[in-house]
N, C-alpha and C. Protein backbone atom coordinates (compact mmCIF):
# COMPACT_ATOMS: atom_id res chain seq x y z
N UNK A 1 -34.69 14.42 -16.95
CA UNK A 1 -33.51 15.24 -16.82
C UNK A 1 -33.85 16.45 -15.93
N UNK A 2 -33.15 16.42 -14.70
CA UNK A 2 -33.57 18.18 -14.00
C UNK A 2 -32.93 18.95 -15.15
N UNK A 3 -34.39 20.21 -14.53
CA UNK A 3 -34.48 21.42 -14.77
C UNK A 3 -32.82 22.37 -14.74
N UNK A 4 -32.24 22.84 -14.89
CA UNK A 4 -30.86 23.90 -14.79
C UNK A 4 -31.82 25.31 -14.33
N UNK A 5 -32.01 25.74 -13.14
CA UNK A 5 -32.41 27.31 -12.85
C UNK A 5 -31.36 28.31 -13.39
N UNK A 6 -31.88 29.09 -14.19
CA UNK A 6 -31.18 30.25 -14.23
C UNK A 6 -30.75 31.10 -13.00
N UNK A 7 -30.04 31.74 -13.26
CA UNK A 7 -28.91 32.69 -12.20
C UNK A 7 -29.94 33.93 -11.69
N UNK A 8 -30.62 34.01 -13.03
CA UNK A 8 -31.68 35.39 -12.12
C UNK A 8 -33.00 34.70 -11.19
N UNK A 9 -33.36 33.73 -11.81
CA UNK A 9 -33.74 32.68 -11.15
C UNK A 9 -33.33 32.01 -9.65
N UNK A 10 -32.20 31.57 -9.11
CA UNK A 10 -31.79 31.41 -7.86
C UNK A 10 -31.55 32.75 -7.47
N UNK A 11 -31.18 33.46 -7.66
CA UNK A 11 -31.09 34.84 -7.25
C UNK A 11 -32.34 35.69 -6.61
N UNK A 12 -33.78 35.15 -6.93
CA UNK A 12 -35.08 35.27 -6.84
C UNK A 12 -35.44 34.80 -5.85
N UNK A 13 -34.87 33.28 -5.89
CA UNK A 13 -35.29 32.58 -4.78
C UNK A 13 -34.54 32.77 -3.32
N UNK A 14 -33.49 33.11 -3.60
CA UNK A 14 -32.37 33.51 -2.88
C UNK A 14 -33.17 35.04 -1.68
N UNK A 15 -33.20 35.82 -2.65
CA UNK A 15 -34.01 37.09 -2.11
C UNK A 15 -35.35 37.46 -1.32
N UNK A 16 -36.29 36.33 -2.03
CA UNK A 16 -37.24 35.96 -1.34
C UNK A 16 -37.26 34.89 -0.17
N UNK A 17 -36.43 34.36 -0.02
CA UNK A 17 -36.30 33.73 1.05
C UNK A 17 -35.41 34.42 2.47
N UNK A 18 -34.57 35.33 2.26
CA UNK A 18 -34.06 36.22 2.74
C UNK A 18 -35.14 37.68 3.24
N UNK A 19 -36.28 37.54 2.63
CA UNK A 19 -37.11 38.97 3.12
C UNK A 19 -38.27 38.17 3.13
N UNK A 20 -38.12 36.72 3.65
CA UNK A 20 -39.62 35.96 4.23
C UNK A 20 -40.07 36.80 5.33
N UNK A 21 -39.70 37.33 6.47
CA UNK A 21 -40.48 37.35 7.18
C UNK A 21 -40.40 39.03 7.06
N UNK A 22 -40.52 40.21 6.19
CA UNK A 22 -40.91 41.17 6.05
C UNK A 22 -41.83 41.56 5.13
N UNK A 23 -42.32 42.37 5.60
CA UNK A 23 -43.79 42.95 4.39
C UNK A 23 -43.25 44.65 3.72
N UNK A 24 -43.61 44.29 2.08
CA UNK A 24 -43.55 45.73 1.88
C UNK A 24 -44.64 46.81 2.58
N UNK A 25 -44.50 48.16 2.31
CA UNK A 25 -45.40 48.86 2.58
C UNK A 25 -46.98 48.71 2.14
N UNK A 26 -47.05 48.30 1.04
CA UNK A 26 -48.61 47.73 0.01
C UNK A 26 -49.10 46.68 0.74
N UNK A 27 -48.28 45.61 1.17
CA UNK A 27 -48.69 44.36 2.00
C UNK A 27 -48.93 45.07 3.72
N UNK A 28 -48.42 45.71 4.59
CA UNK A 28 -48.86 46.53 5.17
C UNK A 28 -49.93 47.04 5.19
N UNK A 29 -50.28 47.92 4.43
CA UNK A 29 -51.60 48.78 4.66
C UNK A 29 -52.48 47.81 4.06
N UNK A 30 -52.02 46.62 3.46
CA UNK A 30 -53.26 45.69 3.21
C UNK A 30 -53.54 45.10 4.61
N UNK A 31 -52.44 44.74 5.54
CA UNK A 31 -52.65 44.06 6.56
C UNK A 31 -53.72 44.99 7.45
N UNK A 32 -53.72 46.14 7.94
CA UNK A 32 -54.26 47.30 8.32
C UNK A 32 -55.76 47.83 7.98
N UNK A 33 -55.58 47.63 6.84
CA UNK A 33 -56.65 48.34 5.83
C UNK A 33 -56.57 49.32 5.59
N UNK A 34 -55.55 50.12 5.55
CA UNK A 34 -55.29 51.29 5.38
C UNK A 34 -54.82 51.79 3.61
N UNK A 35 -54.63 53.04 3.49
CA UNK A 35 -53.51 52.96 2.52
C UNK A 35 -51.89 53.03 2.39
N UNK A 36 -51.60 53.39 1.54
CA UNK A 36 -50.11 53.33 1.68
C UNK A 36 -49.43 55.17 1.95
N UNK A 37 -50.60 55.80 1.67
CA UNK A 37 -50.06 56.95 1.93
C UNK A 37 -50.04 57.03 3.48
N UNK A 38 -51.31 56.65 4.18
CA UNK A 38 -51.37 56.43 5.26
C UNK A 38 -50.19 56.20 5.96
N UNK A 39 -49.33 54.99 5.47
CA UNK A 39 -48.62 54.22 6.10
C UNK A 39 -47.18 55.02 6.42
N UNK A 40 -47.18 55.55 4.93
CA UNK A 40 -45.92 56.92 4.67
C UNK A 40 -46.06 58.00 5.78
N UNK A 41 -47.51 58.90 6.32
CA UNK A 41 -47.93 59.79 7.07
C UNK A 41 -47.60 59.37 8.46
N UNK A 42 -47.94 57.68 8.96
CA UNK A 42 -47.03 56.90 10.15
C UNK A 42 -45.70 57.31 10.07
N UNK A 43 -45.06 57.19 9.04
CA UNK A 43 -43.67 57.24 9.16
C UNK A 43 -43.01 58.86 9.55
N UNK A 44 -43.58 59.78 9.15
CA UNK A 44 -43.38 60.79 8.77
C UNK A 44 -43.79 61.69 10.19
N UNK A 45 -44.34 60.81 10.92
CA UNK A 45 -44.79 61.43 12.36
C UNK A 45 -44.73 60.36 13.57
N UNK A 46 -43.48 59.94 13.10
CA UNK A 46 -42.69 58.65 14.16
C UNK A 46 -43.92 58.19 14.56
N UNK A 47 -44.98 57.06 14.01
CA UNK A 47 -45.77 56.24 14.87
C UNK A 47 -45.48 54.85 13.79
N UNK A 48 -46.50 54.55 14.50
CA UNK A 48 -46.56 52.98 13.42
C UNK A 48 -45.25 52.31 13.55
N UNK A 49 -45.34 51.35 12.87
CA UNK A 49 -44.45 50.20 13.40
C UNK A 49 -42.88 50.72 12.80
N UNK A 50 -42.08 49.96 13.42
CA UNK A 50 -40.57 50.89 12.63
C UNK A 50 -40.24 49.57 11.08
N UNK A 51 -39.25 50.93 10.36
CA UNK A 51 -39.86 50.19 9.17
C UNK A 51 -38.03 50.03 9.20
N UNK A 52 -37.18 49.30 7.74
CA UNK A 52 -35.89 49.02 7.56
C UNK A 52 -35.62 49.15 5.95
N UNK A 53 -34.99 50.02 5.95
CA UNK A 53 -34.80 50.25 4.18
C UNK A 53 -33.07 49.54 3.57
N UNK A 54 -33.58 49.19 2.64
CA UNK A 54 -32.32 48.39 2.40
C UNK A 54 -32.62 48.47 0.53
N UNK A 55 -31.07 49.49 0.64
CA UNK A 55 -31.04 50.04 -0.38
C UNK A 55 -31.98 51.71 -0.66
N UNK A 56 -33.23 51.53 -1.88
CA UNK A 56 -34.23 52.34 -1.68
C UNK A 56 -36.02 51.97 -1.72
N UNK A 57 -35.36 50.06 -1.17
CA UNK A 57 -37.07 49.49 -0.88
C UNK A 57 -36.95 49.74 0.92
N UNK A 58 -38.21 49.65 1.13
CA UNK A 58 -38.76 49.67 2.64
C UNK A 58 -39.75 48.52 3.16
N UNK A 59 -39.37 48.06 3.92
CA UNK A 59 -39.53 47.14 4.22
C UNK A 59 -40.15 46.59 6.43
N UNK A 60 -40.94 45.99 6.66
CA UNK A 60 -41.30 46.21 7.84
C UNK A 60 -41.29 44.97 8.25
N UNK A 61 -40.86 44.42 9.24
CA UNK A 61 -40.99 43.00 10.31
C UNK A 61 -42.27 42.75 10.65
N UNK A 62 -42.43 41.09 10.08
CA UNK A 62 -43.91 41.00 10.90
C UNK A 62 -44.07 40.94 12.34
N UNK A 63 -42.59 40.29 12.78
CA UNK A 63 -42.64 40.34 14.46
C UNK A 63 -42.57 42.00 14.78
N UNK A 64 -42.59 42.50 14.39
CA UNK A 64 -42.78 43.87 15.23
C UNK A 64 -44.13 44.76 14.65
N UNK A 65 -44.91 43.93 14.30
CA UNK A 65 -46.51 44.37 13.61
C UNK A 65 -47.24 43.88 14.76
């Protein structure tokens, strides 16, 4: 008998498949080696890669890394 996914469940999958090709800030400065304050101090003095906030997460393109 299939599985029935719950609603928060497709909703998960839904979201994550929609922000495949962006990295949070943590996945960032992992990519880098940096930290994340680091990454904040980029932002804060227009360098580093441009980032896209949606909502009050932040979020960065790997094509533009």
């Amino acid at each position: 008998m299939p599985e029935i996914q719950s609603s928060e469940s497709q909703e998960s999958d839904r979201l994550s498949s929609i922000l495949a090709g962006y990295l949070t800030p943590k996945e960032l400065a992992g990519t880098f080696g940096v930290t994340e304050r680091t990454i904040a101090r980029w932002h804060r003095h227009r360098q580093g890669p441009p980032r896209v906030t949606i909502g009050r997460k932040v979020y960065y393109r790997q094509e533009s890394i």
